[in-house]
C-alpha atoms as a PDB file:
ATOM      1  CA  UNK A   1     -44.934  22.517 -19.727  1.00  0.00           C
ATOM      2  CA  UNK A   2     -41.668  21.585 -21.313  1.00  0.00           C
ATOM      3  CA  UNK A   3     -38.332  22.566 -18.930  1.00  0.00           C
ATOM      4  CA  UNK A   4     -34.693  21.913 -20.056  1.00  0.00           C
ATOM      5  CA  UNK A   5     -31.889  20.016 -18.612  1.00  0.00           C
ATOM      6  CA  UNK A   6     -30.520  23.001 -16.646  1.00  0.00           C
ATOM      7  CA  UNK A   7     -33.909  24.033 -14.758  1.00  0.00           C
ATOM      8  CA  UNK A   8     -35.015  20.151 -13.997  1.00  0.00           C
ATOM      9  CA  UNK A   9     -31.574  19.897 -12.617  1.00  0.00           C
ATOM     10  CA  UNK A  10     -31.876  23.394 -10.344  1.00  0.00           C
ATOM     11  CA  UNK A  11     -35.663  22.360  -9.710  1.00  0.00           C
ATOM     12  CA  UNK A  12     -34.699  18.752  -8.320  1.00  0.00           C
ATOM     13  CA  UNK A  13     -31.300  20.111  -6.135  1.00  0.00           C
ATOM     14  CA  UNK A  14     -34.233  22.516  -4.548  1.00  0.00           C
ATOM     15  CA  UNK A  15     -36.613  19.699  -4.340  1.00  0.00           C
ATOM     16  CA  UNK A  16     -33.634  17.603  -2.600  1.00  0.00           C
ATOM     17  CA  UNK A  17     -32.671  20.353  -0.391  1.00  0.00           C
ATOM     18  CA  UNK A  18     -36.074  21.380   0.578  1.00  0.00           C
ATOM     19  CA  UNK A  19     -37.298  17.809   1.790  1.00  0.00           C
ATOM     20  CA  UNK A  20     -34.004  17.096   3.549  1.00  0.00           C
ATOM     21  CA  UNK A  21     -34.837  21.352   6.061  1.00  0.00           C
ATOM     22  CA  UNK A  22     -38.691  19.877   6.273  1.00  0.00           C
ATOM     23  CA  UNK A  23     -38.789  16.182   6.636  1.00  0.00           C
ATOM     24  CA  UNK A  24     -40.745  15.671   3.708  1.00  0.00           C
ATOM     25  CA  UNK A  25     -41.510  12.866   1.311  1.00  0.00           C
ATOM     26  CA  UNK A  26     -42.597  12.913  -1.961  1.00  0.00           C
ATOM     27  CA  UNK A  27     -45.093  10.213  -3.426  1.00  0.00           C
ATOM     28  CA  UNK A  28     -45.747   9.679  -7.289  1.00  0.00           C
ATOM     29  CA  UNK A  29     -47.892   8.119  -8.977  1.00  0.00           C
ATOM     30  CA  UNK A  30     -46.991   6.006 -12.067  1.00  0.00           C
ATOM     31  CA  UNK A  31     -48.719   8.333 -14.512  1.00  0.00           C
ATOM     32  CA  UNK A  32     -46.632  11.986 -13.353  1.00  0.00           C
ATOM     33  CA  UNK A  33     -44.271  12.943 -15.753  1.00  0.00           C
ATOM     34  CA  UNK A  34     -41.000  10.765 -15.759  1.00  0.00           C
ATOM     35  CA  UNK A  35     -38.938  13.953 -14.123  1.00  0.00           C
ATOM     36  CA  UNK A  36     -41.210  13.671 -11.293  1.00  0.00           C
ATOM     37  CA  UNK A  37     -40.848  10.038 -10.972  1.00  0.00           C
ATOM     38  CA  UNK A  38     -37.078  10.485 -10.766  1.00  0.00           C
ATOM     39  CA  UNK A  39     -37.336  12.782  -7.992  1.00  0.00           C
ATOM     40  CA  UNK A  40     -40.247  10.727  -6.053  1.00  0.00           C
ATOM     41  CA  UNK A  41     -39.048   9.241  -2.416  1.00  0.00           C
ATOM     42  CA  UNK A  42     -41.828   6.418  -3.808  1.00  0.00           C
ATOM     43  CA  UNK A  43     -43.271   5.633  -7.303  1.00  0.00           C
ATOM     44  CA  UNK A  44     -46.470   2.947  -6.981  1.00  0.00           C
ATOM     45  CA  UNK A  45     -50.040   2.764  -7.564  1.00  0.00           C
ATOM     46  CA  UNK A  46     -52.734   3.572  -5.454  1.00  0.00           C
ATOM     47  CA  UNK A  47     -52.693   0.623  -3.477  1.00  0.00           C
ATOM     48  CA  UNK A  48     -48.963   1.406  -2.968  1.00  0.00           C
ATOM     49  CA  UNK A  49     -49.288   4.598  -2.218  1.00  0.00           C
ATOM     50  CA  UNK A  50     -51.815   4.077   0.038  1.00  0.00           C
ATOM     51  CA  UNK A  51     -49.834   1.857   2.230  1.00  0.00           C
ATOM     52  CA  UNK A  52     -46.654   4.376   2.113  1.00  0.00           C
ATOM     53  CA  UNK A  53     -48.543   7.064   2.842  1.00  0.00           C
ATOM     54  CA  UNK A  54     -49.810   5.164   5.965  1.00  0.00           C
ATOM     55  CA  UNK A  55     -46.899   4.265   7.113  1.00  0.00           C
ATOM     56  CA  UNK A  56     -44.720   7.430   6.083  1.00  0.00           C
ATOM     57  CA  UNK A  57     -42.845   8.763   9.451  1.00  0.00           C
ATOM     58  CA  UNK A  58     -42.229  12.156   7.269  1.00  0.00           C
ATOM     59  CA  UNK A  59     -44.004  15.485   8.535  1.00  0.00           C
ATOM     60  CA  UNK A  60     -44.953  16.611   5.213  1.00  0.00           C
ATOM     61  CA  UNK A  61     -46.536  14.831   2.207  1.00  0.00           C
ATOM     62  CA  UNK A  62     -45.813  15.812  -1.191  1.00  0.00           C
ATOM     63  CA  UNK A  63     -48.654  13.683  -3.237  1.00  0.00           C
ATOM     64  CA  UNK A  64     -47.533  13.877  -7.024  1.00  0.00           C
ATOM     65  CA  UNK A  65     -50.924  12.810  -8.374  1.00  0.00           C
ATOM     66  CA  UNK A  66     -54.088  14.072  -7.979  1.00  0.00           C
ATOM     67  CA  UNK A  67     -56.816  15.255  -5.687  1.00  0.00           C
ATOM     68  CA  UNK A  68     -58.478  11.963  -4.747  1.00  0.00           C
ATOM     69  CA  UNK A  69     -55.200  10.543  -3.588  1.00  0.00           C
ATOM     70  CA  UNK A  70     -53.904  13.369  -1.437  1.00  0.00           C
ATOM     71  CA  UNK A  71     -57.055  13.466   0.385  1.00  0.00           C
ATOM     72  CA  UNK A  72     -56.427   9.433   0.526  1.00  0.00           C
ATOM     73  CA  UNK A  73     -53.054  10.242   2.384  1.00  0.00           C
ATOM     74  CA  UNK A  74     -54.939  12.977   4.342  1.00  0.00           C
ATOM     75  CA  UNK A  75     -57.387  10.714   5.876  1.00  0.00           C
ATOM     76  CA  UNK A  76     -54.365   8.042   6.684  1.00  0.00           C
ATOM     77  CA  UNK A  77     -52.545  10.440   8.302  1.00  0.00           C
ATOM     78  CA  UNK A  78     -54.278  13.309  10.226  1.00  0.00           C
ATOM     79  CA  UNK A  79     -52.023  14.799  12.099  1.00  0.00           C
ATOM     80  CA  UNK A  80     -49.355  15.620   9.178  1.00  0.00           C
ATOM     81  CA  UNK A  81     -49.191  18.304   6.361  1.00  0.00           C
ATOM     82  CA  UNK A  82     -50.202  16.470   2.834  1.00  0.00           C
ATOM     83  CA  UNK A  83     -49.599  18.899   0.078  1.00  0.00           C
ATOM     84  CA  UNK A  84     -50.161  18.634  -3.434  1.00  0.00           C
ATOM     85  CA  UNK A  85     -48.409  20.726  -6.341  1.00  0.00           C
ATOM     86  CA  UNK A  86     -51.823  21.731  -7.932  1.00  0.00           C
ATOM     87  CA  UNK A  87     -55.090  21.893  -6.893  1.00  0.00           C
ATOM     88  CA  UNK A  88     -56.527  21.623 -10.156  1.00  0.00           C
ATOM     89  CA  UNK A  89     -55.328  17.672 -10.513  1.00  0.00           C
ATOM     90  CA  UNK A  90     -58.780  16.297 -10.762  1.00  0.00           C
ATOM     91  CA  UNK A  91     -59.651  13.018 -11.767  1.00  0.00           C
ATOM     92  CA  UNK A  92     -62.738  12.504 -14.294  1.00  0.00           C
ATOM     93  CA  UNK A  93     -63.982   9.335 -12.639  1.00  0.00           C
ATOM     94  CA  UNK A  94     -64.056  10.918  -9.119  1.00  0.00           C
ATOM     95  CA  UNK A  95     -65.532  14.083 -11.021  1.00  0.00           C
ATOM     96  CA  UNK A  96     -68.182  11.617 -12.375  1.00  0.00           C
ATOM     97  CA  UNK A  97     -69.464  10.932  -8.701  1.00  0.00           C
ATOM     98  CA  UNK A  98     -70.793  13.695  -6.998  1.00  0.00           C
ATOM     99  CA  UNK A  99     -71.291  12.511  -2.507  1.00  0.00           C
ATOM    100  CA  UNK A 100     -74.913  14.379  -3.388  1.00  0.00           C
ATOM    101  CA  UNK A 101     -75.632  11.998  -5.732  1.00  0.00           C
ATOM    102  CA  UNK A 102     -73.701   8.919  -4.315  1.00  0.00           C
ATOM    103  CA  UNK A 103     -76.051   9.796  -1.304  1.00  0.00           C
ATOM    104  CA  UNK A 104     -79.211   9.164  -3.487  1.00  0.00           C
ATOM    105  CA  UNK A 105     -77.888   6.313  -5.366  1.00  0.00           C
ATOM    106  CA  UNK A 106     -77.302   4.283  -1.993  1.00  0.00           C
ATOM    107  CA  UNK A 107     -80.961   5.534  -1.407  1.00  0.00           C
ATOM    108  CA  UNK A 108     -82.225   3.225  -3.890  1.00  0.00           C
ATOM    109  CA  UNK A 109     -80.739   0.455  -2.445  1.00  0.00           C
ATOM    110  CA  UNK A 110     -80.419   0.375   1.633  1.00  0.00           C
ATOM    111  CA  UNK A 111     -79.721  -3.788   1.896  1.00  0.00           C
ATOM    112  CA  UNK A 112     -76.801  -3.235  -0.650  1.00  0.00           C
ATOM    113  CA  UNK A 113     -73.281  -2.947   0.765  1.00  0.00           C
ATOM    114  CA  UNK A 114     -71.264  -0.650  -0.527  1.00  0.00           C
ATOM    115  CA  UNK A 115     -67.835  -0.748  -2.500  1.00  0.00           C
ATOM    116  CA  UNK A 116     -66.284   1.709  -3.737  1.00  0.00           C
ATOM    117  CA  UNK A 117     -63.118   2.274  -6.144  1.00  0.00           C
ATOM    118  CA  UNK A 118     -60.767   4.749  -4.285  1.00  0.00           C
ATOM    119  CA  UNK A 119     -60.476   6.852  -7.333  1.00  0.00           C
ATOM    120  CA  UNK A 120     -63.167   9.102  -5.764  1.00  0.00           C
ATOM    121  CA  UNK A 121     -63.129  12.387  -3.554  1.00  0.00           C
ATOM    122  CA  UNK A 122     -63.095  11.984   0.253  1.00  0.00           C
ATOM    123  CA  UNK A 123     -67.069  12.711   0.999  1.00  0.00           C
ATOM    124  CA  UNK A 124     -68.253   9.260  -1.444  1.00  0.00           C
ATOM    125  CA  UNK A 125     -65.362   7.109   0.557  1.00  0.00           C
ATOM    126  CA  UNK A 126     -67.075   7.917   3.988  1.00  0.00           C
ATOM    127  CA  UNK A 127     -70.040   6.983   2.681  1.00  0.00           C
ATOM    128  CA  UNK A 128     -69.304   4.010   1.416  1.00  0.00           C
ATOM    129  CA  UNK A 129     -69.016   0.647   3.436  1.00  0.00           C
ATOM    130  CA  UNK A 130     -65.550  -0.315   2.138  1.00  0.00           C
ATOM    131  CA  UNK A 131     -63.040   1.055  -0.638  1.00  0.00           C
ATOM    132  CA  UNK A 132     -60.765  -0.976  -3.067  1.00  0.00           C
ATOM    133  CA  UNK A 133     -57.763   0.011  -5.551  1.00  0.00           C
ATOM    134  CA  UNK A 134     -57.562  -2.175  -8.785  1.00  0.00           C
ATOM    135  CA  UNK A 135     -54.961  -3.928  -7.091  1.00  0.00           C
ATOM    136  CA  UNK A 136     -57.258  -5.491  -4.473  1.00  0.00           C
ATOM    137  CA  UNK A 137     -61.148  -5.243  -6.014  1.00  0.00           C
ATOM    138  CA  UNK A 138     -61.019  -8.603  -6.767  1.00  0.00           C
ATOM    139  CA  UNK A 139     -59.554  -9.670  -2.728  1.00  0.00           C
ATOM    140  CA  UNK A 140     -62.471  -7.795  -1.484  1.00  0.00           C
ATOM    141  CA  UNK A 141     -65.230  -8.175  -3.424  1.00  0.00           C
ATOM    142  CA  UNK A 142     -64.369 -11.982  -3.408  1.00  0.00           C
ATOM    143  CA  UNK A 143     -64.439 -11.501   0.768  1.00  0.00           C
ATOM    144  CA  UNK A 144     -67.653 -10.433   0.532  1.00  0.00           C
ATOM    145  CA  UNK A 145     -70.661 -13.061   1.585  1.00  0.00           C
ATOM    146  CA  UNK A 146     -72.365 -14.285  -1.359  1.00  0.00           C
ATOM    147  CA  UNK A 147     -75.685 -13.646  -0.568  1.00  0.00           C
ATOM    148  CA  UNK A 148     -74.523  -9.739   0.502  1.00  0.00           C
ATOM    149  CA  UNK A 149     -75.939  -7.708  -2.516  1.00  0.00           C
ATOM    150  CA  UNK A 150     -72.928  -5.211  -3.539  1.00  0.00           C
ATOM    151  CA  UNK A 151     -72.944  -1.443  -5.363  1.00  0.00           C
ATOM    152  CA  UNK A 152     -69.886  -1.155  -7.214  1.00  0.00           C
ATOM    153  CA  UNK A 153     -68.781   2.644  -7.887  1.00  0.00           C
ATOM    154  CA  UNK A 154     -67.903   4.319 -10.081  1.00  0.00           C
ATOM    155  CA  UNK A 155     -65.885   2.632 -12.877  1.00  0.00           C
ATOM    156  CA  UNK A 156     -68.448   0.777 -14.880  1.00  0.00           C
ATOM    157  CA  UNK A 157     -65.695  -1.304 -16.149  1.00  0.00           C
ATOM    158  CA  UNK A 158     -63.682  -2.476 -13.701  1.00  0.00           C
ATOM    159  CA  UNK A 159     -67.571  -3.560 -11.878  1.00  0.00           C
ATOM    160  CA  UNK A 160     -68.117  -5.735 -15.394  1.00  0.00           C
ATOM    161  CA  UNK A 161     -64.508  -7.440 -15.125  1.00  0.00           C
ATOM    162  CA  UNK A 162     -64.993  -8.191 -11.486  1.00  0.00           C
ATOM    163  CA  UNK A 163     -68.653  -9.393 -11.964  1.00  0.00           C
ATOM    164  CA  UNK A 164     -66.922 -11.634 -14.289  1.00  0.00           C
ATOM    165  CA  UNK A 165     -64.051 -12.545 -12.118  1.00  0.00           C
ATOM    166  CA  UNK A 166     -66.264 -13.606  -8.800  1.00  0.00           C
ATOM    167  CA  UNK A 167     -69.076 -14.781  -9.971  1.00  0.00           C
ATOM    168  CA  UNK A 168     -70.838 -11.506  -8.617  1.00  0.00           C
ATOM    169  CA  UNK A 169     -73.875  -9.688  -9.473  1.00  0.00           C
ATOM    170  CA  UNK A 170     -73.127  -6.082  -8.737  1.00  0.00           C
ATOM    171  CA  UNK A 171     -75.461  -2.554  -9.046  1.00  0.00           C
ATOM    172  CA  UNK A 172     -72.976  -0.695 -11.135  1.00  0.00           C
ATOM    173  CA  UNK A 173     -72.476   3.289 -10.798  1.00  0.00           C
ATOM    174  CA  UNK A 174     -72.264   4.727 -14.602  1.00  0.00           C
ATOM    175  CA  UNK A 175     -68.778   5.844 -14.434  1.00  0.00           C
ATOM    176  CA  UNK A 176     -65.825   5.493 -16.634  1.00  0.00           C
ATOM    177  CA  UNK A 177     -61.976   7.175 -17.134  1.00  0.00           C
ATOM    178  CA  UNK A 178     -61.591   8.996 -19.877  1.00  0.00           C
ATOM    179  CA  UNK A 179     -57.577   8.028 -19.874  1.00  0.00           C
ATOM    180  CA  UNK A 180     -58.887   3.941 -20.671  1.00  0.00           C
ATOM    181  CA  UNK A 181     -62.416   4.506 -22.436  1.00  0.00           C
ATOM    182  CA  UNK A 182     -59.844   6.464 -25.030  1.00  0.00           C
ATOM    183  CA  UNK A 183     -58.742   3.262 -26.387  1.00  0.00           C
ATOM    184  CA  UNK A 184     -59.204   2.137 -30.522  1.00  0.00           C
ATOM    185  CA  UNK A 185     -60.133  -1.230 -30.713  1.00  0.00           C
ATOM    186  CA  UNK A 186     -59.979  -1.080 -34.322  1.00  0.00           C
ATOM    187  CA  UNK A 187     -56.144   0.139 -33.912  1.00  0.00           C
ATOM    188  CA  UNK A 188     -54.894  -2.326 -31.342  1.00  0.00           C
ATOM    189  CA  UNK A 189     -56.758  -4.952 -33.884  1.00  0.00           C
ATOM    190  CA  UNK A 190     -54.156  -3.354 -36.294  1.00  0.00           C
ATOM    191  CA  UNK A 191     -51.304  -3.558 -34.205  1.00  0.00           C
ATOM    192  CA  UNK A 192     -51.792  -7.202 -33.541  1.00  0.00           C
ATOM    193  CA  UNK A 193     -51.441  -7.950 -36.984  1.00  0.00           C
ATOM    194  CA  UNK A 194     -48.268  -5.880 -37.272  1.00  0.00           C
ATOM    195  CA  UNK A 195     -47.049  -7.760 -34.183  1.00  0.00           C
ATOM    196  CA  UNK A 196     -48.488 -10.882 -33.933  1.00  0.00           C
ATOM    197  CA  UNK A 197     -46.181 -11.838 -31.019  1.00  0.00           C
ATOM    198  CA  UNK A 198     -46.944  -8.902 -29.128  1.00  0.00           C
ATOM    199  CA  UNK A 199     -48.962  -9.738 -25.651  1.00  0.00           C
ATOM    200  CA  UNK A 200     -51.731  -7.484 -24.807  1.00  0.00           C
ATOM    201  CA  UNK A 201     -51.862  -5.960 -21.545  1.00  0.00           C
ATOM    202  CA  UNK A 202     -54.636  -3.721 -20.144  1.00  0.00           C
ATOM    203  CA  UNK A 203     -55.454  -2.095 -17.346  1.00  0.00           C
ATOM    204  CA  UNK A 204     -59.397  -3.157 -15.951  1.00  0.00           C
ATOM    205  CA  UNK A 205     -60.941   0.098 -15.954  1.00  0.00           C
ATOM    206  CA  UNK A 206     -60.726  -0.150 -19.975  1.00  0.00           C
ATOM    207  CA  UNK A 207     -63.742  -0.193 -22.468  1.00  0.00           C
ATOM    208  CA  UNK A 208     -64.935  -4.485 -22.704  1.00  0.00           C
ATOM    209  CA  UNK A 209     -63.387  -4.883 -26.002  1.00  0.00           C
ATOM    210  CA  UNK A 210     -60.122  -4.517 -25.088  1.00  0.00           C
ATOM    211  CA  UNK A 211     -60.473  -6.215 -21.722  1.00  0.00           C
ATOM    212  CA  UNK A 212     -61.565  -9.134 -23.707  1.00  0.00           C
ATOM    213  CA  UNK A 213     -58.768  -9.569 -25.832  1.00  0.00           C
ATOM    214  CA  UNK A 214     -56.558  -8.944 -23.387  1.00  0.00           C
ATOM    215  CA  UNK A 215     -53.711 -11.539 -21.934  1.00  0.00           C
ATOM    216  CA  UNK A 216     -53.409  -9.982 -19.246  1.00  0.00           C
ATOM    217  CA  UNK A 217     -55.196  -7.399 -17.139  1.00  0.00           C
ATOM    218  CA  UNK A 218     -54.035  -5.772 -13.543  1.00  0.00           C
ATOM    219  CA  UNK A 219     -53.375  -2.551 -12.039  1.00  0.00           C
ATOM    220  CA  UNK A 220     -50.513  -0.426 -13.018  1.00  0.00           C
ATOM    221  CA  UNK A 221     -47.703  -1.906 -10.405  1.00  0.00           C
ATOM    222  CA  UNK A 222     -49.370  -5.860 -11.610  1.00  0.00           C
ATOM    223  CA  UNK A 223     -48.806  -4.958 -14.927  1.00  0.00           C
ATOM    224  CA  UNK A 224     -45.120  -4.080 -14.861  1.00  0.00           C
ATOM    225  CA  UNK A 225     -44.960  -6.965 -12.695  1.00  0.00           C
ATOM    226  CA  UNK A 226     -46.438  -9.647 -15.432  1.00  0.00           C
ATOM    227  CA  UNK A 227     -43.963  -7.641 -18.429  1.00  0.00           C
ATOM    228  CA  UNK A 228     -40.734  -8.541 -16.330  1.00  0.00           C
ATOM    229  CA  UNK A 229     -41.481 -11.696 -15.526  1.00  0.00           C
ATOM    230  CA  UNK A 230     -43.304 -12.841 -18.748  1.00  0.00           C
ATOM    231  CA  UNK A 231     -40.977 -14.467 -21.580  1.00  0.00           C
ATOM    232  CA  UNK A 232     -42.725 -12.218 -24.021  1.00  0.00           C
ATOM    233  CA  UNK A 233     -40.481 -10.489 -25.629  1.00  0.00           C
ATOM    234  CA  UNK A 234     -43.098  -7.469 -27.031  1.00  0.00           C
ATOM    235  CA  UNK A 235     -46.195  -5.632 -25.458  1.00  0.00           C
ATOM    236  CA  UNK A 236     -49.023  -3.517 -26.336  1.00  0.00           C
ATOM    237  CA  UNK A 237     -49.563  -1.814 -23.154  1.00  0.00           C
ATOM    238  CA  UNK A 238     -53.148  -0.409 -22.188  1.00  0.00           C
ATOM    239  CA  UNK A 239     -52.624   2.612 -19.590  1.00  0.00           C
ATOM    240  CA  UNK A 240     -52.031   6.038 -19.160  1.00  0.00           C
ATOM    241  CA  UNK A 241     -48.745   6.787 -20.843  1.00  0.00           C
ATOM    242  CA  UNK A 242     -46.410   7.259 -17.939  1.00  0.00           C
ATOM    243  CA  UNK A 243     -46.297   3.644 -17.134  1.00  0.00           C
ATOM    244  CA  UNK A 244     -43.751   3.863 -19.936  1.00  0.00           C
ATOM    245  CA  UNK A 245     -40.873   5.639 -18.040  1.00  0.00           C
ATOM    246  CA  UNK A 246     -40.650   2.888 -15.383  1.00  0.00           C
ATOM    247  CA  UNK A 247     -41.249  -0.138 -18.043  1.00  0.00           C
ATOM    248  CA  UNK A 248     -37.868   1.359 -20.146  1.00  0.00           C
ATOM    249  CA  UNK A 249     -35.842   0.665 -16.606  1.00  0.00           C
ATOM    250  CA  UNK A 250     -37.667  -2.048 -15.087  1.00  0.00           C
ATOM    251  CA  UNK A 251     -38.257  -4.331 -18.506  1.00  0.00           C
ATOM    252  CA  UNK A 252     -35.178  -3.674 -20.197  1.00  0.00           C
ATOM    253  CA  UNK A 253     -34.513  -5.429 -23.806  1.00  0.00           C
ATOM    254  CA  UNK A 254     -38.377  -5.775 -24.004  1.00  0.00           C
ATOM    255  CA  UNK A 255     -40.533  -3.726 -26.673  1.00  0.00           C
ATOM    256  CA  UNK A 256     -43.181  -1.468 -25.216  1.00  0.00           C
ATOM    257  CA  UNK A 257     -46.179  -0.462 -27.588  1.00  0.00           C
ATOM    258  CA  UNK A 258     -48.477   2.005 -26.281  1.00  0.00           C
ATOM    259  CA  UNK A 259     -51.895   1.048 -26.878  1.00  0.00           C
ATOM    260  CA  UNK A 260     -53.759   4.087 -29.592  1.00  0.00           C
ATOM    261  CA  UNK A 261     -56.353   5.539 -28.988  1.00  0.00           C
ATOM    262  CA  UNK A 262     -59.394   6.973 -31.113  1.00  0.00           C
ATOM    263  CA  UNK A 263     -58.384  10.340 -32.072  1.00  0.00           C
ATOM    264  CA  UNK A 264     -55.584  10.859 -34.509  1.00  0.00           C
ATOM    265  CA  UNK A 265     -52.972  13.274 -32.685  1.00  0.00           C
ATOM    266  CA  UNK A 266     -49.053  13.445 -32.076  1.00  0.00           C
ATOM    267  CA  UNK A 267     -49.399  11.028 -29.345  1.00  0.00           C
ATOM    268  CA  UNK A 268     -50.365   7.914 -30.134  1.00  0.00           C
ATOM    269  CA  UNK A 269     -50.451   7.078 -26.443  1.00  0.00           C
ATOM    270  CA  UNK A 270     -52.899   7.734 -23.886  1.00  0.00           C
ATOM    271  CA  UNK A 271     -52.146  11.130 -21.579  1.00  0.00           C
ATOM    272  CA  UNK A 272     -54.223  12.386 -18.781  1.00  0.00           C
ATOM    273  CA  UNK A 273     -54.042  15.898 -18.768  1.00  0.00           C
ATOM    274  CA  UNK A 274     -55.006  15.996 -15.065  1.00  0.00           C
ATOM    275  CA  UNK A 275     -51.815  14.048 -14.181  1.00  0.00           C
ATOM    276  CA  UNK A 276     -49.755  15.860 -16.032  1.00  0.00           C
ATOM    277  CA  UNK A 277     -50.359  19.608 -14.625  1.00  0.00           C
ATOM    278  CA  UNK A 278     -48.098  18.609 -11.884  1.00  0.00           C
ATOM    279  CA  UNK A 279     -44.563  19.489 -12.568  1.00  0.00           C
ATOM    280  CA  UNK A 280     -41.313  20.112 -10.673  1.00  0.00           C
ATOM    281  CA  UNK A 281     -41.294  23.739 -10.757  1.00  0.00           C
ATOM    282  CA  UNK A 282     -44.782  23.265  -8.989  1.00  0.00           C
ATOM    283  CA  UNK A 283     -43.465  20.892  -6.530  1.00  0.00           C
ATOM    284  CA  UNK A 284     -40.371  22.878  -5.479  1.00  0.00           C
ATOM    285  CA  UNK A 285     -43.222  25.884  -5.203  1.00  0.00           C
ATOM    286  CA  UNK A 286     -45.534  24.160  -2.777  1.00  0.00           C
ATOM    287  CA  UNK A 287     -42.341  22.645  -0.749  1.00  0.00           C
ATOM    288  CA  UNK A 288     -41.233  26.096   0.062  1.00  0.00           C
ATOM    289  CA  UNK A 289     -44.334  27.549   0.716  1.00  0.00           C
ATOM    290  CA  UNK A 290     -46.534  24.353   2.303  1.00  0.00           C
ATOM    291  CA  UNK A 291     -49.002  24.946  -0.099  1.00  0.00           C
ATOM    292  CA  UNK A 292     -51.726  23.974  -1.718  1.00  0.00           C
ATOM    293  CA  UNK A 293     -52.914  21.923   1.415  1.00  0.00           C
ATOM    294  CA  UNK A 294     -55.309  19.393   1.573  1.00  0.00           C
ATOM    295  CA  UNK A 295     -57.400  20.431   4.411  1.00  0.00           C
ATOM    296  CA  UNK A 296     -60.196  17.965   5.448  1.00  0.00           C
ATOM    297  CA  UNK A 297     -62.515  18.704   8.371  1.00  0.00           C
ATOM    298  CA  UNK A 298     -61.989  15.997  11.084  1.00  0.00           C
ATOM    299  CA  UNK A 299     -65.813  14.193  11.089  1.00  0.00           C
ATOM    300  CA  UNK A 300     -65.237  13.393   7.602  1.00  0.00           C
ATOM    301  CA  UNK A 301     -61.774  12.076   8.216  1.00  0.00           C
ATOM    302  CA  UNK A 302     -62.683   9.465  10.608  1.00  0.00           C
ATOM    303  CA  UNK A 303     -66.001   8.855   8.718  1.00  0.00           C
ATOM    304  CA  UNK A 304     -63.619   8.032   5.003  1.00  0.00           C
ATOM    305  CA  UNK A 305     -60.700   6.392   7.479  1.00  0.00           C
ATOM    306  CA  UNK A 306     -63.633   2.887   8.631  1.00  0.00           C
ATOM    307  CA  UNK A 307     -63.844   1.969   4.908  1.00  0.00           C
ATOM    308  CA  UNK A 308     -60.179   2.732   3.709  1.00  0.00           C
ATOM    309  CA  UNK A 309     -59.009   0.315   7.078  1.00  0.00           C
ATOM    310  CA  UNK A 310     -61.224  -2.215   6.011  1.00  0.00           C
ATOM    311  CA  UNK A 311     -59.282  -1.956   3.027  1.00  0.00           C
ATOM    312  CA  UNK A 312     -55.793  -1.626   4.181  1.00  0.00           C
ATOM    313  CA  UNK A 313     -56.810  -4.878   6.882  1.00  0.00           C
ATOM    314  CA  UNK A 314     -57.581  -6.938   3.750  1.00  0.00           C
ATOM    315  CA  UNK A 315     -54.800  -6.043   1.696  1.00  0.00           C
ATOM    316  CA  UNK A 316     -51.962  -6.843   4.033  1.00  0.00           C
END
């Protein structure tokens, strides 16, 4: 949904106003619409996010992302209101692991411990042994004794790149997102000939192809990290499309090239439509009325919170 100057302007003054009467904060992740990110109290991946949700000493939550990672901030912090501006902010990958069959898949292998990426809904995290963000798979997997056999789940490709990165043998769930499996390689080949000096960077949940002709690959916040700091003066940039808003303040002068995908549409970026449902009109909505609210019954809370504080302990 497209809004004009005027109404993103009265949205975000009700937004302000609202948060200031309810000691609320408002978390975003990098993908939300840029409007969103402007108005965020925080803007970070889910490591990020994680850790500011944890530590957050605001009443009420307003998680700008999707469902996964409002229940995330849910489980961190019991005792406040988390609220996100639509329900219907799914996640494919977490939609690609069902706890019914996550519960049967661990079946198959009882001397296996259990990682598991924390794009995935709050039932798989408590039964898994210990969750990771992109940020920190390779930390924890890496912390893991060597002779411990290990199910990754459920992104198929970030378990191959992190196989490859420790030296690991890992049970891989069959999951992928449909936001990086959207990739062409046959385009970015095509845009490395147009730009020869043009560094590729990819996110690691992307198809192998591009992960292997990458020059760099990290999460979301490592990858604006390595394009500010890197003498590069040009990118092809392998994420969901609101990266982009950040990277124009954050690596000014530098040229950003969205990485295409397969199909041939007015974007030549890649969107995910799941992110994007949020908007501000939605999140001055559920600020006024404290709703949609995540509401997680409190076994399952303290069963997801073990593995997310193994987590948090090894990422600090």
């Amino acid at each position: 949904m497209q809004i004009n100057s005027a109404q993103k302007i009265n949205y975000s003054q009700k937004i302000i106003e609202l948060k200031k009467q309810k000691n609320a904060v408002i978390l975003a992740h990098y993908y939300q619409r840029p409007e969103i990110q402007d108005i965020a109290d925080f803007v970070g991946d889910s490591l990020a996010l994680a850790k500011n949700a944890a530590s957050t000493t605001a009443d009420i939550i307003v998680f700008a992302g999707v469902h996964f990672m409002a229940e995330t901030a849910k489980i961190l912090n019991p005792k406040k209101k988390v609220l996100v501006p639509d329900m219907d902010a799914g996640c494919s990958l977490a939609d690609s692991c069902s706890a019914e069959a996550f519960k049967q898949f661990r079946q198959l292998y009882p001397n296996h411990i259990a990682v598991t990426y924390i794009n995935c809904n709050a039932e798989v995290k408590a039964q898994s042994d210990i969750i990771c963000t992109s940020s920190n798979a390779k930390q924890i997997v890496a912390s893991i004794d060597k002779n411990q056999p290990i199910l990754f789940s459920p992104d198929k490709n970030l378990g191959r790149y992190l196989m490859k990165e420790t030296d690991r043998n890992m049970v891989l769930w069959n999951g992928a997102c449909l936001v990086h499996e959207a990739f062409s390689f046959h385009k970015v080949l095509q845009l490395c000939a147009k730009h020869p000096e043009a560094k590729i960077v990819a996110h690691p949940e992307s198809d192998r192809q591009i992960i292997e002709i990458a020059d760099f690959i990290g999460s979301t916040s490592a990858m604006i990290n390595f394009i500010q700091k890197s003498e590069a003066k040009s990118f092809i940039v392998g994420t969901e499309a609101g990266i982009l808003h950040q990277l124009k303040s954050e690596a000014v002068n530098k040229e950003i090239i969205p990485m295409p995908v397969q199909d041939d549409n007015a974007c030549a970026c890649s969107e995910c439509g799941y992110m994007k449902v949020n908007t501000l009109e939605k999140i001055a909505a559920c600020l006024s009325q404290e709703s949609p609210e995540i509401i997680l019954q409190e076994d399952l809370i303290q069963r997801a919170l073990l593995p997310l504080q193994k987590m948090m302990s090894l990422s600090n």
